[in-house]
Protein backbone atom coordinates (compact mmCIF):
# COMPACT_ATOMS: atom_id res chain seq x y z
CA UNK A 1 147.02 87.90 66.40
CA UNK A 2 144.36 86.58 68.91
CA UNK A 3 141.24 87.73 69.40
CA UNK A 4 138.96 87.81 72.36
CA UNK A 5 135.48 86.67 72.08
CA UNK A 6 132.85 89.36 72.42
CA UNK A 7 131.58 89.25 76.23
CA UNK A 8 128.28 87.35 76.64
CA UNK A 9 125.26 89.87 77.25
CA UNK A 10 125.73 91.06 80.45
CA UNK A 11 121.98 91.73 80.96
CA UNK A 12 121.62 87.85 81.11
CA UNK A 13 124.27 87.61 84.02
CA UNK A 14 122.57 90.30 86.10
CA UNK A 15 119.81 89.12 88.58
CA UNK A 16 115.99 89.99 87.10
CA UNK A 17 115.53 92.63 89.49
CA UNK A 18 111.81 92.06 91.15
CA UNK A 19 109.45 94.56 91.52
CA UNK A 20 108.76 95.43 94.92
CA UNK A 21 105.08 95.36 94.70
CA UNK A 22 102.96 93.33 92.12
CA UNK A 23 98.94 94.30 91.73
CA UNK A 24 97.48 90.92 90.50
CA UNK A 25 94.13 92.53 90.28
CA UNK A 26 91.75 94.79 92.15
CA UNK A 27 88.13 94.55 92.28
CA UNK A 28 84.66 95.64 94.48
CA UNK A 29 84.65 92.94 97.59
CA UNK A 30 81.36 94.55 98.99
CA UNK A 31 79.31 97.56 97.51
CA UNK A 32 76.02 98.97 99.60
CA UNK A 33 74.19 102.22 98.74
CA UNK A 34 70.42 103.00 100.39
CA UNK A 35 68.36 105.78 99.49
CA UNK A 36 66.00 105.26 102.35
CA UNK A 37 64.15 108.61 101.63
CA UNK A 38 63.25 108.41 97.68
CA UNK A 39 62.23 110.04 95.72
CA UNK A 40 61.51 112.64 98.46
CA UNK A 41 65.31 112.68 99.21
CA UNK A 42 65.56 113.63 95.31
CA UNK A 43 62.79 115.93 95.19
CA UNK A 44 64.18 118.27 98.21
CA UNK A 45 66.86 120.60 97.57
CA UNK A 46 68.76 121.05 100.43
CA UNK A 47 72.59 121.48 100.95
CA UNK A 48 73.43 117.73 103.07
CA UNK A 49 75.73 117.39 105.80
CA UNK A 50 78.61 114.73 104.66
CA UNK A 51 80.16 111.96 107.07
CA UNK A 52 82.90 110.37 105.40
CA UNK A 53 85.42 107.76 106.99
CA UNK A 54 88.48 105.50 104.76
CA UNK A 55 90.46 102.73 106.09
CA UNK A 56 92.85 100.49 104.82
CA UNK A 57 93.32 97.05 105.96
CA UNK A 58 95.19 93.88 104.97
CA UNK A 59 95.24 90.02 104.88
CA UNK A 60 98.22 88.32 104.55
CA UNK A 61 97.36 84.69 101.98
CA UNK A 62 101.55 83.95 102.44
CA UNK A 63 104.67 85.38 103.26
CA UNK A 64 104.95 87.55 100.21
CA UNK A 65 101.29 87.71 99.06
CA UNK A 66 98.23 90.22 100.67
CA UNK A 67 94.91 91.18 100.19
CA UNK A 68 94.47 95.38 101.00
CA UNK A 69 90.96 96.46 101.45
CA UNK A 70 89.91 99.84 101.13
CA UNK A 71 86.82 100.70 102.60
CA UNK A 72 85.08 103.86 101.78
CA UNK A 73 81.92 104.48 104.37
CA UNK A 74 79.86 107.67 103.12
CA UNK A 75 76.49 109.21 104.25
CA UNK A 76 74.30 112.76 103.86
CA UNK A 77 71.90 114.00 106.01
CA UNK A 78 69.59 116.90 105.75
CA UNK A 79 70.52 119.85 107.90
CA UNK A 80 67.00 118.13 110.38
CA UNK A 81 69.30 114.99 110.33
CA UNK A 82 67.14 112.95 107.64
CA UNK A 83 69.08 110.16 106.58
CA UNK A 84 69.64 111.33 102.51
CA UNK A 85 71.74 107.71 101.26
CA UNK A 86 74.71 105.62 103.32
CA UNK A 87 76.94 104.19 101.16
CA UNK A 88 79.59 101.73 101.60
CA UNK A 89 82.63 100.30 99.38
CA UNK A 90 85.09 97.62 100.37
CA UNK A 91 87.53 98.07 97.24
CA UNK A 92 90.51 95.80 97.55
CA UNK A 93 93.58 94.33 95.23
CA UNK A 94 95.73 91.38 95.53
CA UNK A 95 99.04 92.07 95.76
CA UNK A 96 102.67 90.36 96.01
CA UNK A 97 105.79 91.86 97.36
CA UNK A 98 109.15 91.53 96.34
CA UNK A 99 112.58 90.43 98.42
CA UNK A 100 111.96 92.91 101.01
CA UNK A 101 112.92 93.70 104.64
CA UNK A 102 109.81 93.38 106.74
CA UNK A 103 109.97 97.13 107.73
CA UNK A 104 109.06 97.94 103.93
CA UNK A 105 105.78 96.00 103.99
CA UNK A 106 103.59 98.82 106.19
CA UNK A 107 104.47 101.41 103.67
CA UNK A 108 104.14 99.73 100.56
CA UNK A 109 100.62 97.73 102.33
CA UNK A 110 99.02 100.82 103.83
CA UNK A 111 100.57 103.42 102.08
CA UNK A 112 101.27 102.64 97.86
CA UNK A 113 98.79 99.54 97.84
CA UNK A 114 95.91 102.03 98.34
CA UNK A 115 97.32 105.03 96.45
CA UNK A 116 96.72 102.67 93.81
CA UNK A 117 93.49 101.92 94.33
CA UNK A 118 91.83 105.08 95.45
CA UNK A 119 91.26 106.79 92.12
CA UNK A 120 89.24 103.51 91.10
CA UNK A 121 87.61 103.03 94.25
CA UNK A 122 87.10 107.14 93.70
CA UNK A 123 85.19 106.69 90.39
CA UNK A 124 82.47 104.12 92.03
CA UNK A 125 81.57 106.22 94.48
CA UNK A 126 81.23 109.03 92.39
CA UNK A 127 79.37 106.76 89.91
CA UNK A 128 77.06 104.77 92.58
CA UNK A 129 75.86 108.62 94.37
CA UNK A 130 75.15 109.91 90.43
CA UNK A 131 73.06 106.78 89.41
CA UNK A 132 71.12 106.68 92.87
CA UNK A 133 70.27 110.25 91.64
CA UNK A 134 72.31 112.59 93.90
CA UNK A 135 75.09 114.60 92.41
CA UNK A 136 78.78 112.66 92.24
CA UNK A 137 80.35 112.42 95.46
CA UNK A 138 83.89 113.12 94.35
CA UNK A 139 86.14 111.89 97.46
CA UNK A 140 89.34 114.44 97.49
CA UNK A 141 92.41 112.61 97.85
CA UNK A 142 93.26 110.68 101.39
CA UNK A 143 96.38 111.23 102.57
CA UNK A 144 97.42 107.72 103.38
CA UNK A 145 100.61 108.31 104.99
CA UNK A 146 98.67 110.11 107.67
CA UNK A 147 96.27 107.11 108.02
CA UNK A 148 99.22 104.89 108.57
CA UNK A 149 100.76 106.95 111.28
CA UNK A 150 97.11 106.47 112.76
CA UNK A 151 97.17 102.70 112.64
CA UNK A 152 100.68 102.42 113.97
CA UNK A 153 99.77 104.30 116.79
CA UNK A 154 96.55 103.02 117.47
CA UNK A 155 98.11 99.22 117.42
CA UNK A 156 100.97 100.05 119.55
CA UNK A 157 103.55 100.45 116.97
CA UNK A 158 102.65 97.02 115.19
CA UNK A 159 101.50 96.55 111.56
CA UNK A 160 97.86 95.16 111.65
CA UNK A 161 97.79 92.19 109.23
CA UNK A 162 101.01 91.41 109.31
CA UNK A 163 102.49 88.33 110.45
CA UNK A 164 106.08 88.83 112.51
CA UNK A 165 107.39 85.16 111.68
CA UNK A 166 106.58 82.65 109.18
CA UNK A 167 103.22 82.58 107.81
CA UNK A 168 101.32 79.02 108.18
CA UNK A 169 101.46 76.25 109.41
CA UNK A 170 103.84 74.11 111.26
């Protein structure tokens, strides 16, 4: 009677599947608040008109390997148009993608990339308005698939940041 050796672990002969998107760390890039009017600004009790823009941009360091930037540009005026505080946050994170097609970096760049960061980028707004003395601005969530739609549009169909061939130099 012959026996057959066990089979070898077939989780060694199987490819390490690689993640399609790596964060390798995310941190403030640029950070400005003014409170042009204080104290007065805190002394005054008067509901503010808010202006509030996002974007999301990208650098591309190599072929697999980005840089997204989110940049959070708040302000509040007083109903006579009195500046009350501008702030601005460039949040980004370093990321790496995995073997994909090149029609999977947009989403995962413009879309996932800063779903990840927002609810960090969130919390320094929120803390940088409550320590200048204002109540927390508390950003609701930004719909990023919509803001991607935007960009494609507004560059022609063509992901901004993205290089079409090889990246470098010949």
């Amino acid at each position: 009677m012959t026996t057959t050796p066990p089979p070898a672990n077939p989780a060694a002969d199987q490819p390490q599947a690689v993640a399609p998107l790596t964060m390798h760390g995310q941190y403030i890039k640029d950070l400005s608040f003014e409170n042009p009017r204080a104290p007065q600004s805190l002394i005054e009790q008067t509901q503010p008109q808010l202006t509030l823009n996002v974007q999301v941009t990208n650098r591309q360091f190599d072929a697999k390997t980005f840089e997204v930037a989110l940049t959070i540009e708040a302000s509040a005026q007083t109903p006579e148009k009195e500046p009350l505080f501008m702030l601005e946050l460039v949040y980004a994170g370093t990321v790496s993608l995995g073997e994909l097609p090149q029609e999977a970096y947009g989403p995962l760049l413009f879309i996932e990339t800063p779903r990840l960061l927002f609810p960090f980028a969130r919390a320094v707004v929120a803390n940088a308005t409550r320590e200048a003395g204002f109540p927390p601005l508390n950003i609701a969530p930004v719909d990023f698939v919509a803001l991607y739609r935007q960009q494609l549009e507004a560059n022609g169909g063509r992901m901004p940041g993205v290089a079409d061939g090889p990246v470098g130099h010949a």
